[in-house]
Protein backbone atom coordinates (compact mmCIF):
# COMPACT_ATOMS: atom_id res chain seq x y z
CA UNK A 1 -27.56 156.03 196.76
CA UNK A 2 -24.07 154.86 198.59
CA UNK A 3 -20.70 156.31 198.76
CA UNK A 4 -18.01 153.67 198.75
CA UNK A 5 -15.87 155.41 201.61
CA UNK A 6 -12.50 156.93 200.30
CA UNK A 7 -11.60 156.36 196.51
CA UNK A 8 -8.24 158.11 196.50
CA UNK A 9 -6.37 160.87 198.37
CA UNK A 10 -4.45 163.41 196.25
CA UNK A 11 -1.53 165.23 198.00
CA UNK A 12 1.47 167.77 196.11
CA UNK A 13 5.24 166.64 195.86
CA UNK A 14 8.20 168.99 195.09
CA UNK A 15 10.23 165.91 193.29
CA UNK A 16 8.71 162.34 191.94
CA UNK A 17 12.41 160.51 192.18
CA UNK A 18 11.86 160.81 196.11
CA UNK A 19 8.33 160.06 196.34
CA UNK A 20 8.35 157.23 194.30
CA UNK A 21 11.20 155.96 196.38
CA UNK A 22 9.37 156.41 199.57
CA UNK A 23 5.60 155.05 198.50
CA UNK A 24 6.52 152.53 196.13
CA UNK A 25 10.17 151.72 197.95
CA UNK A 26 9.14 152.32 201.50
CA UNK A 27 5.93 151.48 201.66
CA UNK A 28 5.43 149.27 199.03
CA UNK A 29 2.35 150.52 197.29
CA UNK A 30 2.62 149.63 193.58
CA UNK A 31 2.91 152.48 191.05
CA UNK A 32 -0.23 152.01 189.26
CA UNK A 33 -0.25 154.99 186.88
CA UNK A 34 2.68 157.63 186.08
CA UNK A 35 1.01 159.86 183.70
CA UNK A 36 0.19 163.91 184.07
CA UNK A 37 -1.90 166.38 185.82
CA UNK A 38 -4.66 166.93 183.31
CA UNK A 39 -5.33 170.37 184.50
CA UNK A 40 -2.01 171.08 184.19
CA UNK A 41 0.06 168.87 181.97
CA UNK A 42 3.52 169.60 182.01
CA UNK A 43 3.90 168.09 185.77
CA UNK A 44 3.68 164.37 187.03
CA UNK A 45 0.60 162.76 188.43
CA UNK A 46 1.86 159.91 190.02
CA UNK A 47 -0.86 157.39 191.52
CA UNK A 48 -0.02 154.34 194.35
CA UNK A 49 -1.97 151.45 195.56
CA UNK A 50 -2.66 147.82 195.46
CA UNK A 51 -1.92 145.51 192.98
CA UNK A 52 -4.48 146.24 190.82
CA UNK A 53 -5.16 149.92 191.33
CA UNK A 54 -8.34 149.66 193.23
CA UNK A 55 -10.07 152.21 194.38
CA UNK A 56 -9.67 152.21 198.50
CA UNK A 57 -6.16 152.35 198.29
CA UNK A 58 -5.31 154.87 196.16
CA UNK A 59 -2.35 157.69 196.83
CA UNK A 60 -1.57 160.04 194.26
CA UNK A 61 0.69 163.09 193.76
CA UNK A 62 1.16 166.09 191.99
CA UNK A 63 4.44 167.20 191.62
CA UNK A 64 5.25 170.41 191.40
CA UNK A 65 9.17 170.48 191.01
CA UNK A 66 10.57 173.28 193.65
CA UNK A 67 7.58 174.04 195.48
CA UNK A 68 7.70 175.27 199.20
CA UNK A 69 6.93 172.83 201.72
CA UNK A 70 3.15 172.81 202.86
CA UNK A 71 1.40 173.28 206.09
CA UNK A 72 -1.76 171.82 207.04
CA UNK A 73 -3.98 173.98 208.50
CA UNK A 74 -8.32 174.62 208.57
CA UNK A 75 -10.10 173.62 205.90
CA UNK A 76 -7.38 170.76 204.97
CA UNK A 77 -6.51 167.46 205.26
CA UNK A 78 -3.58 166.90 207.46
CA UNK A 79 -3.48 162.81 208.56
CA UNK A 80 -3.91 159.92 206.23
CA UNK A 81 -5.18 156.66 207.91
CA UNK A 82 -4.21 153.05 206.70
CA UNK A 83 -4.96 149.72 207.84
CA UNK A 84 -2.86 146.90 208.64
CA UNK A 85 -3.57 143.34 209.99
CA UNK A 86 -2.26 143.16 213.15
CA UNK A 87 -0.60 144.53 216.06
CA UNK A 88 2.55 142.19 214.88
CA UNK A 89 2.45 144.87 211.63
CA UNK A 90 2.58 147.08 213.55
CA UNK A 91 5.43 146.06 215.12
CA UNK A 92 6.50 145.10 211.91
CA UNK A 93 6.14 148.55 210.60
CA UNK A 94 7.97 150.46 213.27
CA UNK A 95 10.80 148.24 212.88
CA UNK A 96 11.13 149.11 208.75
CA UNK A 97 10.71 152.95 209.13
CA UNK A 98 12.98 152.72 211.52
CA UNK A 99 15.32 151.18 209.02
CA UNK A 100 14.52 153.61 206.69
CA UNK A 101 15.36 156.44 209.16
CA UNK A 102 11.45 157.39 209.50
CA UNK A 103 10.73 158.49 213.11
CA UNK A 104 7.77 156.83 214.47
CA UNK A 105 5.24 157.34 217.45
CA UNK A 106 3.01 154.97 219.10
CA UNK A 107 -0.45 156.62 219.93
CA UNK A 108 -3.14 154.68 221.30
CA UNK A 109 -2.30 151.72 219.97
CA UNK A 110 -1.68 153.46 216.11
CA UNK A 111 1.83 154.31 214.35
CA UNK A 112 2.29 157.48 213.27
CA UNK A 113 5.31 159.07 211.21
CA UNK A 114 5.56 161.73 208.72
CA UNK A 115 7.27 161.13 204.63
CA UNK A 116 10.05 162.51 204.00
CA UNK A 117 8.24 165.96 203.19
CA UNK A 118 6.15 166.06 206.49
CA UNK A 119 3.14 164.42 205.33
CA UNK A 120 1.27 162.80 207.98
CA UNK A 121 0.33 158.76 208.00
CA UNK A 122 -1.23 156.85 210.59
CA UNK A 123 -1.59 152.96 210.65
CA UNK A 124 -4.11 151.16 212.47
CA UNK A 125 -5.58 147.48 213.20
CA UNK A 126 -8.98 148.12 212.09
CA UNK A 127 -12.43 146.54 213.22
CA UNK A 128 -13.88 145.81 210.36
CA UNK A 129 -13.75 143.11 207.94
CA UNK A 130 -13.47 144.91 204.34
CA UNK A 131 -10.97 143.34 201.90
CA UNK A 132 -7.75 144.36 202.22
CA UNK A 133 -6.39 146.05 199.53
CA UNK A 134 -2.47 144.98 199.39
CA UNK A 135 0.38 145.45 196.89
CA UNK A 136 3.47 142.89 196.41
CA UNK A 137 6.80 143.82 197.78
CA UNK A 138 9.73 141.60 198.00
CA UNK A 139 10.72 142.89 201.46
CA UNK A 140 7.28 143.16 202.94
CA UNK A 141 5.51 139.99 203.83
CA UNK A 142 1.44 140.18 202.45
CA UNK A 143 0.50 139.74 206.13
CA UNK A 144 2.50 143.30 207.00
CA UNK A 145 1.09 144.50 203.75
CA UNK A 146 -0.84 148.00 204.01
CA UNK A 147 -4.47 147.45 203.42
CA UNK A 148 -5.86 150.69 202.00
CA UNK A 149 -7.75 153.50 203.98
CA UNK A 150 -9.21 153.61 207.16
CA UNK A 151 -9.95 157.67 206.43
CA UNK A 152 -8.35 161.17 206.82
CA UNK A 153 -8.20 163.88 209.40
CA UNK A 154 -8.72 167.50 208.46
CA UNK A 155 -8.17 170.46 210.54
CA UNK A 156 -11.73 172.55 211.03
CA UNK A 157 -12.55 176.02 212.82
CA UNK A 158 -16.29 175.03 212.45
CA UNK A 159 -16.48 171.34 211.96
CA UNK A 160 -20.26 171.62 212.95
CA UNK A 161 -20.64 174.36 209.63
CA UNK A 162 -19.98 170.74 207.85
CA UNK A 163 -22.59 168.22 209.53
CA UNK A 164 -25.48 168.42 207.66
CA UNK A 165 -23.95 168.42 204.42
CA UNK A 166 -21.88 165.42 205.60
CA UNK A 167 -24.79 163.62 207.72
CA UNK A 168 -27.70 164.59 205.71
CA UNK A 169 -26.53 165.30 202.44
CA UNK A 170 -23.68 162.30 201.99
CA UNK A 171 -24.80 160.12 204.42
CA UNK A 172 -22.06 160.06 206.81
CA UNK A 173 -22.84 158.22 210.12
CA UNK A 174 -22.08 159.90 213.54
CA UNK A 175 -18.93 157.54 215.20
CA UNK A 176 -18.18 160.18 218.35
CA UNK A 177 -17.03 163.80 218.69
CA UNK A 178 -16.45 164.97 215.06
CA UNK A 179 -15.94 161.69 213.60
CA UNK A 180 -17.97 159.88 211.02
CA UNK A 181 -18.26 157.28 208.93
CA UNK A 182 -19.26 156.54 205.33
CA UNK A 183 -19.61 152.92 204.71
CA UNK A 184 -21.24 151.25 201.07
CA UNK A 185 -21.94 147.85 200.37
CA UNK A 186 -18.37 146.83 200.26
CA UNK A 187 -16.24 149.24 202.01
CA UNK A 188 -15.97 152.09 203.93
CA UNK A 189 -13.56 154.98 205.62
CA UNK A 190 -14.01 158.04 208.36
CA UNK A 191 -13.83 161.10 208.18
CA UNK A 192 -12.38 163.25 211.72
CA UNK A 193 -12.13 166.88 212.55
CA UNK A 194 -9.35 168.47 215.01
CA UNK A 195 -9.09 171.64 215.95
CA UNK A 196 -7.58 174.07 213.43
CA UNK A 197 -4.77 175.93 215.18
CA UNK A 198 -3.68 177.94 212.12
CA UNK A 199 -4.09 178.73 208.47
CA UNK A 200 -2.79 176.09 206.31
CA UNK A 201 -0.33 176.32 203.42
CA UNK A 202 -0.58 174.52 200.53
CA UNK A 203 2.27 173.09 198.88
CA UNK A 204 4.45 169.82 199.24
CA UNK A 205 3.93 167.56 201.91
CA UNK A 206 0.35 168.37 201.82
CA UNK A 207 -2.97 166.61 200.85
CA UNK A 208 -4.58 168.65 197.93
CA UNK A 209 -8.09 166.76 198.06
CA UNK A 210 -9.92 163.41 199.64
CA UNK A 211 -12.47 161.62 196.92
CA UNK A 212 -14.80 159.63 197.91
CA UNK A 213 -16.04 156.60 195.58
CA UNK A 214 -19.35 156.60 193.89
CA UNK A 215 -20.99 154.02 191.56
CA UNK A 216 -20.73 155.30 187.94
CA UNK A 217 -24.55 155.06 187.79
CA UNK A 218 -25.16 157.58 190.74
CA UNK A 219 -22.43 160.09 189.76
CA UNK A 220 -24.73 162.76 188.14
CA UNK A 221 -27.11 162.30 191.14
CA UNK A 222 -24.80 162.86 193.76
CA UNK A 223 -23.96 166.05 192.29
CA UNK A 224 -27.05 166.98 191.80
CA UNK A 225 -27.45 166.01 195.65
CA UNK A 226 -24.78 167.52 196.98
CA UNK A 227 -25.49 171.49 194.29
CA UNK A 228 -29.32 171.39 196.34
CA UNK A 229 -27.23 171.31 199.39
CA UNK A 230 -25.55 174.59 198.68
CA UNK A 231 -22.24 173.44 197.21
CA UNK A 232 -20.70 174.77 194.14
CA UNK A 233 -19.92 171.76 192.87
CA UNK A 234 -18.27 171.61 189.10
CA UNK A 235 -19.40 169.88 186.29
CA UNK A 236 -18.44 166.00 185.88
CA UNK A 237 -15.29 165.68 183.98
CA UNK A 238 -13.90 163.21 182.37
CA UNK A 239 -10.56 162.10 183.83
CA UNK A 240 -10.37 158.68 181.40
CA UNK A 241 -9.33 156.50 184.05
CA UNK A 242 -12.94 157.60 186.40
CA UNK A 243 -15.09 160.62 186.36
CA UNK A 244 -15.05 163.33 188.75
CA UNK A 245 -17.12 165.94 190.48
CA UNK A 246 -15.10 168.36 192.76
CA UNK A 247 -16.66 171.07 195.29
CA UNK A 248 -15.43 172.12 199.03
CA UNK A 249 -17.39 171.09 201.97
CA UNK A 250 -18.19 173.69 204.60
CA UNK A 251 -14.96 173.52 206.03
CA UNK A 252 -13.11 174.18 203.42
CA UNK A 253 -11.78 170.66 202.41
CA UNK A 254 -11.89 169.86 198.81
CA UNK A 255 -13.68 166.75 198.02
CA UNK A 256 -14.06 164.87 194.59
CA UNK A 257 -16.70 162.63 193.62
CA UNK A 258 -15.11 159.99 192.01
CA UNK A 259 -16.34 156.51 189.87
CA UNK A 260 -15.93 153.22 190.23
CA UNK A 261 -16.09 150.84 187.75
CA UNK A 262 -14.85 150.03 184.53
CA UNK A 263 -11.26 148.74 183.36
CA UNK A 264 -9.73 151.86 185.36
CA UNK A 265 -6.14 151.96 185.33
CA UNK A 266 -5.74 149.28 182.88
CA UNK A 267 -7.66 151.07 180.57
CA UNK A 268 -4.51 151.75 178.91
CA UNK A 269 -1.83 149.48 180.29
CA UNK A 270 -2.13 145.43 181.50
CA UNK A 271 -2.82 144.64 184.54
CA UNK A 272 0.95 142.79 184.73
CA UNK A 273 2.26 146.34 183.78
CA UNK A 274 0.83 149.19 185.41
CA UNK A 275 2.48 152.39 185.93
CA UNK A 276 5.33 151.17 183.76
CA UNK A 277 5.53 153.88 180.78
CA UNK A 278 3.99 157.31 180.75
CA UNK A 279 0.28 157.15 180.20
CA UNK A 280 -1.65 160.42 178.49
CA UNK A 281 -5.18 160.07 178.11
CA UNK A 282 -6.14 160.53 174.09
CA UNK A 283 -7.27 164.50 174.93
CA UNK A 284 -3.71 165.23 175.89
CA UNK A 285 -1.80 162.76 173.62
CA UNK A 286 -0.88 165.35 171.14
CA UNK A 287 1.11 167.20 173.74
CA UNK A 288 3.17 163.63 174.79
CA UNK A 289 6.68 165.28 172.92
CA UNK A 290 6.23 168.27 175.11
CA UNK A 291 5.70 166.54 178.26
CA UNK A 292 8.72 164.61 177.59
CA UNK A 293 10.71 167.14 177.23
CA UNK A 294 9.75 168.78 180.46
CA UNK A 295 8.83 166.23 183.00
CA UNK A 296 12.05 164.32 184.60
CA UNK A 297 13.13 160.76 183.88
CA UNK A 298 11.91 158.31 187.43
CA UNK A 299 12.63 154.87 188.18
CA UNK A 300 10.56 152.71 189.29
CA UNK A 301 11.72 150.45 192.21
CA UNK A 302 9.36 147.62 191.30
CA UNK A 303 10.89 147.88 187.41
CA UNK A 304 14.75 147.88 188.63
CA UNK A 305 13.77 144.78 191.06
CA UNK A 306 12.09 142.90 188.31
């Protein structure tokens, strides 16, 4: 069985207008899905990445209108990695959060700089040769273009309560001191520990879970895999687009089990016009008049540039 490294990273918002401006404005990810948190339908669960929605590059949000900022603490993701293509987009990259009034820092050869809720993003030159996975944006050349995930950082009191599962159970490869890798047949991402200095908060500005991309036909046995490793893992539910399986690793970080495969996003919507119109999967369509009434009106930059 494989793991196709990370298959999306979910993280809260206290207003869409704002993040949608930022991800899909900023950093030009495409707005591949505006529909609604399924668990909890009268809020916005907006989802960013490539061109066609793939898996890898995948940024979504909850947003929970009002909510106090977050603070990442142990047990929860508090960096997001990306890849770019070269130092030169790097360069590239400082220069257009600057622009954008973004406050940067150069770390080892990485850019780091927070949204405009305190989120943390890093971007790196990777060293491996997985397919980038790029959106189009008329102000960011494709070579600049982010390229999906490298991995996340998570903040851990006990990172070594969370080894075996993640060594022996998921097949996560040692890389160095608390960092691993989980790499499939086309693509892979890390996973990093630092030292947890405090509790964490949830709310916006921080990452609510990190899934990790399975092949539809090993989704039941990775949860069966990962229950006779002691993890309280739920049943799989259907979330139309993929399937999920959700449980929290030793530390305390909440991980899905996600699919791959299938028409995905454009399930419901062309390829030419994701993320255009508010999408409800057929269990929640007979609520659509409510959520329209309660969830606010967003533009979409690639919409108003078209």
């Amino acid at each position: 069985m494989r793991l196709e490294g990370i298959h999306h990273v979910t993280a809260i918002t206290a207003e869409a207008q704002p993040n949608v401006d930022f991800y899909a404005g900023v950093l030009g990810l495409r707005m591949v899905k505006k529909t609604v948190n399924q668990d909890n339908p009268t809020v916005y669960h907006l989802f960013y990445a490539d061109e066609k929605g793939d898996p890898g590059s995948d940024i979504t949000f909850f947003e929970y209108p009002g909510i106090a900022p977050g603070r990442a603490g142990d047990g929860m993701v508090h960096r997001i990695l990306w890849r770019v293509g070269s130092p030169e987009s790097l360069e590239f990259w400082a220069r257009r959060l600057a622009e954008h009034d973004v406050a940067t820092q150069e770390v080892d050869g990485r850019l780091r700089f927070r949204d405009h809720e305190g989120l943390e993003h890093e971007l790196l030159v990777p060293d491996v040769d997985d397919e980038p996975c790029a959106a189009e944006h008329p102000e960011i050349p494709a070579e600049h273009a982010l390229q999906g995930f490298e991995g996340v950082r998570a903040y851990s009191s006990n990172p070594d309560a969370s080894r075996l599962l993640l060594e022996e159970t998921m097949g996560f490869e040692s890389r160095g001191d608390l960092l691993w890798e989980r790499r499939g047949e086309s693509r892979g991402s890390t996973y990093a520990y630092d030292e947890a200095e405090h509790r964490g908060v949830q709310g916006a500005g921080s990452v609510h879970h990190v899934a990790w991309a399975s092949p539809a036909d090993e989704h039941e046995a990775w949860r069966e895999r990962v229950i006779a490793a002691g993890m309280n893992a739920t049943p799989v539910i259907d979330r139309f687009y993929f399937r999920s399986v959700y449980y929290r690793e030793p530390s305390g970080v909440l991980f899905e089990l996600a699919t791959l495969g299938g028409p995905g996003f454009a399930i419901d919507e062309p390829i030419g016009h994701l993320g255009e119109k508010l999408s409800l999967p057929p269990f929640i369509e007979r609520l659509r008049p409510e959520i329209e009434a309660t969830v606010r009106p967003i533009t979409n930059p690639r919409q108003v540039a078209a």
